[in-house]
N, C-alpha and C. Protein backbone atom coordinates (compact mmCIF):
# COMPACT_ATOMS: atom_id res chain seq x y z
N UNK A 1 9.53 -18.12 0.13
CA UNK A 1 9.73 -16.68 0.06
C UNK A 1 11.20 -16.34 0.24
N UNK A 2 11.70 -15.32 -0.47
CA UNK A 2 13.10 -15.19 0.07
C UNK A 2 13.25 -13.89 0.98
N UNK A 3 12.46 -13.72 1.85
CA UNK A 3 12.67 -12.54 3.02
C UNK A 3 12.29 -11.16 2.76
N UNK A 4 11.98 -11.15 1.43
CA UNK A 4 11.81 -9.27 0.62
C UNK A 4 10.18 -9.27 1.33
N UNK A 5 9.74 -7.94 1.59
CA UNK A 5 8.67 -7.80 2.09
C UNK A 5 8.16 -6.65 0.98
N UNK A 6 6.77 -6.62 1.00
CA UNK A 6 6.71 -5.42 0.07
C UNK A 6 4.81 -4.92 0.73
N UNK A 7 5.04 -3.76 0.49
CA UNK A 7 3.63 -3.25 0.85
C UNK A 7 2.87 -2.51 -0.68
N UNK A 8 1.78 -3.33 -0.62
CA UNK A 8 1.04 -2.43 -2.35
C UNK A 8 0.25 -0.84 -1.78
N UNK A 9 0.57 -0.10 -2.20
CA UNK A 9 -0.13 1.71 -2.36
C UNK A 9 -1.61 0.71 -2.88
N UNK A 10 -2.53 1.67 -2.78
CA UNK A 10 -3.81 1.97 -3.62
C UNK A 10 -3.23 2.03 -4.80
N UNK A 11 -2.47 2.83 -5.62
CA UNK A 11 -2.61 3.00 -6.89
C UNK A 11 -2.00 1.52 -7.71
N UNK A 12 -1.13 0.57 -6.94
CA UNK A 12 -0.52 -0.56 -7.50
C UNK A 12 -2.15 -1.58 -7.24
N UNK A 13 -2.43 -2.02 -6.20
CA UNK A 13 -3.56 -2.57 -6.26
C UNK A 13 -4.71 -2.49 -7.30
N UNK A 14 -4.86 -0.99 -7.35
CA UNK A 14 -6.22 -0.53 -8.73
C UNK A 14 -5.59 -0.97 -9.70
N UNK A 15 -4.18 -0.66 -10.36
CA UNK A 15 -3.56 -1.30 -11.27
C UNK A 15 -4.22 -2.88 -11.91
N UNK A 16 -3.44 -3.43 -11.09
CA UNK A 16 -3.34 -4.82 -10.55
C UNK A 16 -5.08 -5.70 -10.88
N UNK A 17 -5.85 -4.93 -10.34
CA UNK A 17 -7.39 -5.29 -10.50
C UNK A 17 -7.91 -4.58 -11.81
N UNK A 18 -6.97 -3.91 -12.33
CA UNK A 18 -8.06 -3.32 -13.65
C UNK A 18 -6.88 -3.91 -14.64
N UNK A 19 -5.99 -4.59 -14.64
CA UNK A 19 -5.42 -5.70 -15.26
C UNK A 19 -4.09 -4.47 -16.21
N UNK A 20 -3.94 -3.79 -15.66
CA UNK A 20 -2.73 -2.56 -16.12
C UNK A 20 -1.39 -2.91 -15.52
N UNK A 21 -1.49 -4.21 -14.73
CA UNK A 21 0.05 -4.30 -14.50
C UNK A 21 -0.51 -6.19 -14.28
N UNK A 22 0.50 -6.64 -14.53
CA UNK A 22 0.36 -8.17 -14.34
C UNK A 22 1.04 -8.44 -12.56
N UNK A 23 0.57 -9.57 -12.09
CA UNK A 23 1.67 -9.71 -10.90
C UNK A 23 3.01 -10.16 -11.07
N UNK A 24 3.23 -10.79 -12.20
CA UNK A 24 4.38 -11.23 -12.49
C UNK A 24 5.63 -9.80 -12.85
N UNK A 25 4.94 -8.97 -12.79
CA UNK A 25 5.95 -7.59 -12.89
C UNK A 25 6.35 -7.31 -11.60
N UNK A 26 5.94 -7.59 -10.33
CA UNK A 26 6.03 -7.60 -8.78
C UNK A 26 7.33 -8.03 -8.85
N UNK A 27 8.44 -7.87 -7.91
CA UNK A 27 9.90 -8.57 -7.05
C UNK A 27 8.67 -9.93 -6.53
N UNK A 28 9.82 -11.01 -6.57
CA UNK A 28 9.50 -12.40 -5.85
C UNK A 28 9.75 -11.39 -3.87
N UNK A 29 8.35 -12.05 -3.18
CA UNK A 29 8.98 -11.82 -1.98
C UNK A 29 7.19 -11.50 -1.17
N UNK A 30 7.23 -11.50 -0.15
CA UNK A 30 5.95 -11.31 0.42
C UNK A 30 5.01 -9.61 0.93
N UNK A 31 3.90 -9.88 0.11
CA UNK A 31 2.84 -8.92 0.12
C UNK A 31 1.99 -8.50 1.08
N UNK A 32 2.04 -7.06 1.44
CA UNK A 32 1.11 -6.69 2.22
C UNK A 32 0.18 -5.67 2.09
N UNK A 33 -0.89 -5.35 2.17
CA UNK A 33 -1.80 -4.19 2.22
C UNK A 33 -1.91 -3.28 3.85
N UNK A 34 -2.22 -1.90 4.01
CA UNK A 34 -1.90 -1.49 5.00
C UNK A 34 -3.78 -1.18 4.84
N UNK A 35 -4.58 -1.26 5.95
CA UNK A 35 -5.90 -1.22 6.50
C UNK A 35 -6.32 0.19 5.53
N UNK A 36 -5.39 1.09 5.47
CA UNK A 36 -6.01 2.28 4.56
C UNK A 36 -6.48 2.33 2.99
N UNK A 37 -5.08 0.95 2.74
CA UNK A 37 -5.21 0.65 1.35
C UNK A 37 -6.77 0.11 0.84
N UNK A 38 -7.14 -0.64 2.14
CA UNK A 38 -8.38 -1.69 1.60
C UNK A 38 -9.68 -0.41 1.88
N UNK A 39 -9.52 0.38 3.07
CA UNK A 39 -10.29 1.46 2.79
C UNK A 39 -11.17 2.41 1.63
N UNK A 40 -9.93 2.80 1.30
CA UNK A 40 -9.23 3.38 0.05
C UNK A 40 -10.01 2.62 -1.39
N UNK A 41 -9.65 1.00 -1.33
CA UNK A 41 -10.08 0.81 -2.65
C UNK A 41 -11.68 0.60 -2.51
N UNK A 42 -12.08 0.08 -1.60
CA UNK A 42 -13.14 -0.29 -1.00
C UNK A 42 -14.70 0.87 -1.47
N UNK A 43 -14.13 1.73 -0.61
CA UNK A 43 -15.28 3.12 -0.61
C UNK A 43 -15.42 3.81 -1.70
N UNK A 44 -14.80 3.44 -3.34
CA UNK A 44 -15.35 4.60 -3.79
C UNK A 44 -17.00 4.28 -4.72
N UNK A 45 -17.38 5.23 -4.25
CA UNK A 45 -18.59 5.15 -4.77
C UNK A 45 -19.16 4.44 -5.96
N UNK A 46 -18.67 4.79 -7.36
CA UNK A 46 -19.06 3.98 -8.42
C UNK A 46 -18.08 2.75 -8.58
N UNK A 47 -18.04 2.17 -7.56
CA UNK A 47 -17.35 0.65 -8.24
C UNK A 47 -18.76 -0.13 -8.54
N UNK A 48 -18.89 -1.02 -9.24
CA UNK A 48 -19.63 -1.94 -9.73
C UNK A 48 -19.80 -3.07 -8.79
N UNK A 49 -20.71 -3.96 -8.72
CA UNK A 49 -20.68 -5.03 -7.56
C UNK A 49 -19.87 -5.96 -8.18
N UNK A 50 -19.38 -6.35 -9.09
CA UNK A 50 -18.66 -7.17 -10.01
C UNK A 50 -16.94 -6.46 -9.74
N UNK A 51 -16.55 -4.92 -10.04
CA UNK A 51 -15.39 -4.33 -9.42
C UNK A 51 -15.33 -4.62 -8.00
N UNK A 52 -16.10 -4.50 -7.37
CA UNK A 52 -16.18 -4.45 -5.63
C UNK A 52 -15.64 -6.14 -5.11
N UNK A 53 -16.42 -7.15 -6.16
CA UNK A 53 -16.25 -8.55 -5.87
C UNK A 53 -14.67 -8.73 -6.25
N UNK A 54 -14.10 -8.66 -7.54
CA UNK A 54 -12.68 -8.42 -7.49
C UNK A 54 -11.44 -8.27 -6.80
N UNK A 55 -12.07 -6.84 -6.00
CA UNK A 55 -11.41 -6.32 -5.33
C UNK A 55 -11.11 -6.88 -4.10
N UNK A 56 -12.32 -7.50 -3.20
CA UNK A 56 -12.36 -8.13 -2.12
C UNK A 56 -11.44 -9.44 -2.51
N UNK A 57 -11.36 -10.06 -3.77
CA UNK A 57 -10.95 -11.55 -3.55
C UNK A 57 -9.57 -11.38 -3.51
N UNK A 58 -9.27 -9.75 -4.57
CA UNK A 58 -7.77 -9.51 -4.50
C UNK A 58 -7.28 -9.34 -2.95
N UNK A 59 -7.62 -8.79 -2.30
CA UNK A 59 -7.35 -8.03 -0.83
C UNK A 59 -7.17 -9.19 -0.18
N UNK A 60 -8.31 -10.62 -0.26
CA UNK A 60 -8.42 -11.80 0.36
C UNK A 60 -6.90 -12.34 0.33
N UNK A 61 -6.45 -12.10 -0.38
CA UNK A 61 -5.05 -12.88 -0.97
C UNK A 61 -3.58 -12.12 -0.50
N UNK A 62 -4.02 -11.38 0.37
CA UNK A 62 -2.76 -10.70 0.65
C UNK A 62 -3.44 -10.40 2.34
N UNK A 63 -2.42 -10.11 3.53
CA UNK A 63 -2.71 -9.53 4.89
C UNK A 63 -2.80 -8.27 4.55
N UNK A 64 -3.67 -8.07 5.55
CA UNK A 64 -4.12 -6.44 5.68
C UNK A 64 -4.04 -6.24 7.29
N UNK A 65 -2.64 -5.17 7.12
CA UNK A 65 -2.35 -4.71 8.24
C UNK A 65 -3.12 -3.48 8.86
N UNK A 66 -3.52 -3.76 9.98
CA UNK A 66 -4.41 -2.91 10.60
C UNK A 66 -3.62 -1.95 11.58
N UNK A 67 -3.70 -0.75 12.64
CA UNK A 67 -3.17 -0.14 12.45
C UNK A 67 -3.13 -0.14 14.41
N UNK A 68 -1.59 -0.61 14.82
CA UNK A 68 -0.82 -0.56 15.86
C UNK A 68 -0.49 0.78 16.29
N UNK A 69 -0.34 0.55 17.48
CA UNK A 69 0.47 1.74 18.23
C UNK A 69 1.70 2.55 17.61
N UNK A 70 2.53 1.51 17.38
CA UNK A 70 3.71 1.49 16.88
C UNK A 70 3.52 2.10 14.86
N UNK A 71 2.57 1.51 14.65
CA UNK A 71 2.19 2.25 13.08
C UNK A 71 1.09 3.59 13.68
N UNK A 72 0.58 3.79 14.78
CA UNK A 72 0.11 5.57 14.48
C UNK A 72 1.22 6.48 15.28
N UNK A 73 1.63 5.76 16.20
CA UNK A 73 3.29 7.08 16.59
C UNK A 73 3.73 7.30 15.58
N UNK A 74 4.32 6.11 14.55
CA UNK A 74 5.27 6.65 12.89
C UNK A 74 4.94 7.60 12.25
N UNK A 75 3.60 7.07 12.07
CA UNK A 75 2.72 7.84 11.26
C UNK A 75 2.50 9.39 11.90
N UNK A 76 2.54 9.79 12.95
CA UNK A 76 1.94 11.26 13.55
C UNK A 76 3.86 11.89 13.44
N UNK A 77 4.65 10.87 13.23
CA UNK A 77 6.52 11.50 13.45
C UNK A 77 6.25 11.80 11.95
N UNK A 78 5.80 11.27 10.86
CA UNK A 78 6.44 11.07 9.36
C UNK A 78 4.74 12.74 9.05
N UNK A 79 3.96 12.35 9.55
CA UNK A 79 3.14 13.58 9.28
C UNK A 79 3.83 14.62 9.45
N UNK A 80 4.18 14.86 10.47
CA UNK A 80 4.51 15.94 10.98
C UNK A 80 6.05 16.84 10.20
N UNK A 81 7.05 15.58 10.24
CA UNK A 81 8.12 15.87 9.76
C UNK A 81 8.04 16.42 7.99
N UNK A 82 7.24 15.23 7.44
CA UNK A 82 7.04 15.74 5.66
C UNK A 82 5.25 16.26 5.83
N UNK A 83 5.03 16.67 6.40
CA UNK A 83 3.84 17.19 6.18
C UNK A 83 2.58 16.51 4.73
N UNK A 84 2.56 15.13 5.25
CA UNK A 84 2.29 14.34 4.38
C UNK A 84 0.59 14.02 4.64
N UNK A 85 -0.04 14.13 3.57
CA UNK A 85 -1.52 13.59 4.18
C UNK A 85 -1.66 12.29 5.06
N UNK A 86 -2.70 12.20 5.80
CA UNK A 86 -2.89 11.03 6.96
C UNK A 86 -2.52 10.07 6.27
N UNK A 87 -3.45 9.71 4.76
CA UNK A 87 -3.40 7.94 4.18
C UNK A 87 -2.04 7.63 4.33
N UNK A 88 -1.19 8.77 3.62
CA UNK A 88 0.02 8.48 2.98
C UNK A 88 0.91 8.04 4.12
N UNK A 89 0.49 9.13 5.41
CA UNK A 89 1.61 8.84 6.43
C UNK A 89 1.30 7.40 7.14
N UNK A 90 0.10 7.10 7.40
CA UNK A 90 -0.11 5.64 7.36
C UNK A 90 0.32 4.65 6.82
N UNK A 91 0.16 4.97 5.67
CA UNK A 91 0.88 3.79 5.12
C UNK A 91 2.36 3.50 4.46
N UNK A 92 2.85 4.80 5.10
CA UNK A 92 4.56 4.95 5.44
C UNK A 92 4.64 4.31 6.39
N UNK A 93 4.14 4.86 6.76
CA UNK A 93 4.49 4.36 8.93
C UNK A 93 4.09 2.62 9.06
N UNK A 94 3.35 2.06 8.00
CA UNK A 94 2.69 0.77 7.71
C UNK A 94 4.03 0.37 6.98
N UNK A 95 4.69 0.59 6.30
CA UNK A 95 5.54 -0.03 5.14
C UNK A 95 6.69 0.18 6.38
N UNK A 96 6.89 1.40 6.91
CA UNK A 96 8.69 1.37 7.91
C UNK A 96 8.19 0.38 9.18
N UNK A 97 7.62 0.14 10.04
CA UNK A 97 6.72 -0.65 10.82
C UNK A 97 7.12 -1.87 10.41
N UNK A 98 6.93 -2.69 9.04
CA UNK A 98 6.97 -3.76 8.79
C UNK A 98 8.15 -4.32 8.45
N UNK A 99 9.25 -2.99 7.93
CA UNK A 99 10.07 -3.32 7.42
C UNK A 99 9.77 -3.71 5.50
N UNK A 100 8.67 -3.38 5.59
CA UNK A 100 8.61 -3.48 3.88
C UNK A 100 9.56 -2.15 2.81
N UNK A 101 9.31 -2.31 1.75
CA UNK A 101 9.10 -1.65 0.96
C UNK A 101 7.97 -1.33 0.47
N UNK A 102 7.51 0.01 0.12
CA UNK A 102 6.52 0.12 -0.54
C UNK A 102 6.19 0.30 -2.27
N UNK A 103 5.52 -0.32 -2.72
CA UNK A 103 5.25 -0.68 -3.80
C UNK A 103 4.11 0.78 -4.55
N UNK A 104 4.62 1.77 -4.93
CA UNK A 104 3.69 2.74 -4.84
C UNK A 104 4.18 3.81 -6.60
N UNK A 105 3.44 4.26 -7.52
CA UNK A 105 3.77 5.48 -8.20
C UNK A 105 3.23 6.44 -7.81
N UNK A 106 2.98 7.11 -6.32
CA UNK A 106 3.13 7.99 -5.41
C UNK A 106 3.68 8.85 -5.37
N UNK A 107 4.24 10.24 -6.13
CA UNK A 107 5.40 10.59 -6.02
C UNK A 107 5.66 11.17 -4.27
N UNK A 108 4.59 11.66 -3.99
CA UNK A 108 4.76 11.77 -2.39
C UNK A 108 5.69 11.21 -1.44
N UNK A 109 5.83 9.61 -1.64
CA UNK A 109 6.40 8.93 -0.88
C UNK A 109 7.98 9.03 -0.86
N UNK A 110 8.58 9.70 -2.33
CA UNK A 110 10.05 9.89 -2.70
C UNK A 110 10.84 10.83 -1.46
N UNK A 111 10.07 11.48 -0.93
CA UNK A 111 10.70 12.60 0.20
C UNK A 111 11.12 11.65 1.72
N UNK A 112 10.19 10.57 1.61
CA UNK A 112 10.37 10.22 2.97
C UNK A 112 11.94 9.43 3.22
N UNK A 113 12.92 9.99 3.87
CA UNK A 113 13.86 9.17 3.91
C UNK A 113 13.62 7.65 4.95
N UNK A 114 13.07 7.73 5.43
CA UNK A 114 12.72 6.46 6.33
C UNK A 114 12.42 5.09 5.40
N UNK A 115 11.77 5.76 4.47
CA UNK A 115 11.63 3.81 3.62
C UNK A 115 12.29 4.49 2.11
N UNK A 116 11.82 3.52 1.45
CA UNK A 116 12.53 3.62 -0.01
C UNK A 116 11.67 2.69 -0.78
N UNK A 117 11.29 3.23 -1.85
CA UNK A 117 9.95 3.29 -2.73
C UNK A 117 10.53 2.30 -3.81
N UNK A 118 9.58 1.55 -4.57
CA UNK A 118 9.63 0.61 -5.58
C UNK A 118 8.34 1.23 -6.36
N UNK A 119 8.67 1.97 -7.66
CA UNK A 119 7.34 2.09 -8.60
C UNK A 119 7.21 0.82 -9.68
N UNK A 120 6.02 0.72 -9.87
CA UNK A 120 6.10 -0.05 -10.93
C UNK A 120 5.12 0.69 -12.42
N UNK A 121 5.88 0.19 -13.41
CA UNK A 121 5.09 0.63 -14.70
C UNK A 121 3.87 0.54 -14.49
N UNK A 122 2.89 1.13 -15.18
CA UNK A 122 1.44 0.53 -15.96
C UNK A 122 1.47 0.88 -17.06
């Protein structure tokens, strides 16, 4: 690995599993999911047991950060300050926490000066 950290949004993951972005479009460097992300892809109602199986093997393949002290203080400073929904501030507060980048076409996340966003095509 060469030290780059990166955190995937929900919307890069769904990507990613419905085959709209390859991984090879990713920066070389190490992957993380934040506990909301796997939430998030997890619960929605009409996935298929075949989408659902996917999804789990994708998630299998990356850590899923669960959610510290230190990631819900961020998260209740970055709510508060950008008045950002919970997921999002989570998984700000998940990406500045780690020191990642987040990997997101979010436009939400562009306001937060605390991290600095990586979109990728689909």
């Amino acid at each position: 690995m060469n030290g780059n950290k990166f955190l995937l949004d929900t919307n890069i993951l769904l990507y990613i599993a419905g085959k709209r972005i390859d991984t090879t479009s990713l920066p070389q460097g190490e992957f993380f999911i934040s506990f909301v992300t796997e939430l998030e892809i997890l619960s929605y109602p009409s996935r298929t047991t075949q989408e659902e199986i996917r999804l789990r093997k994708l998630l299998a393949e990356m850590p899923v950060i669960d959610a510290t002290r230190e990631i819900k203080d961020s998260a209740i400073a970055l709510r508060k300050q950008y008045r950002l929904k919970l997921p999002d501030a989570l998984i700000a507060a998940t990406a500045q926490t780690l020191n990642a980048t987040p990997i997101t076409n979010d436009k939400g996340f562009d306001t937060i000066k605390e991290i600095t966003t990586l979109a990728i095509k689909a």
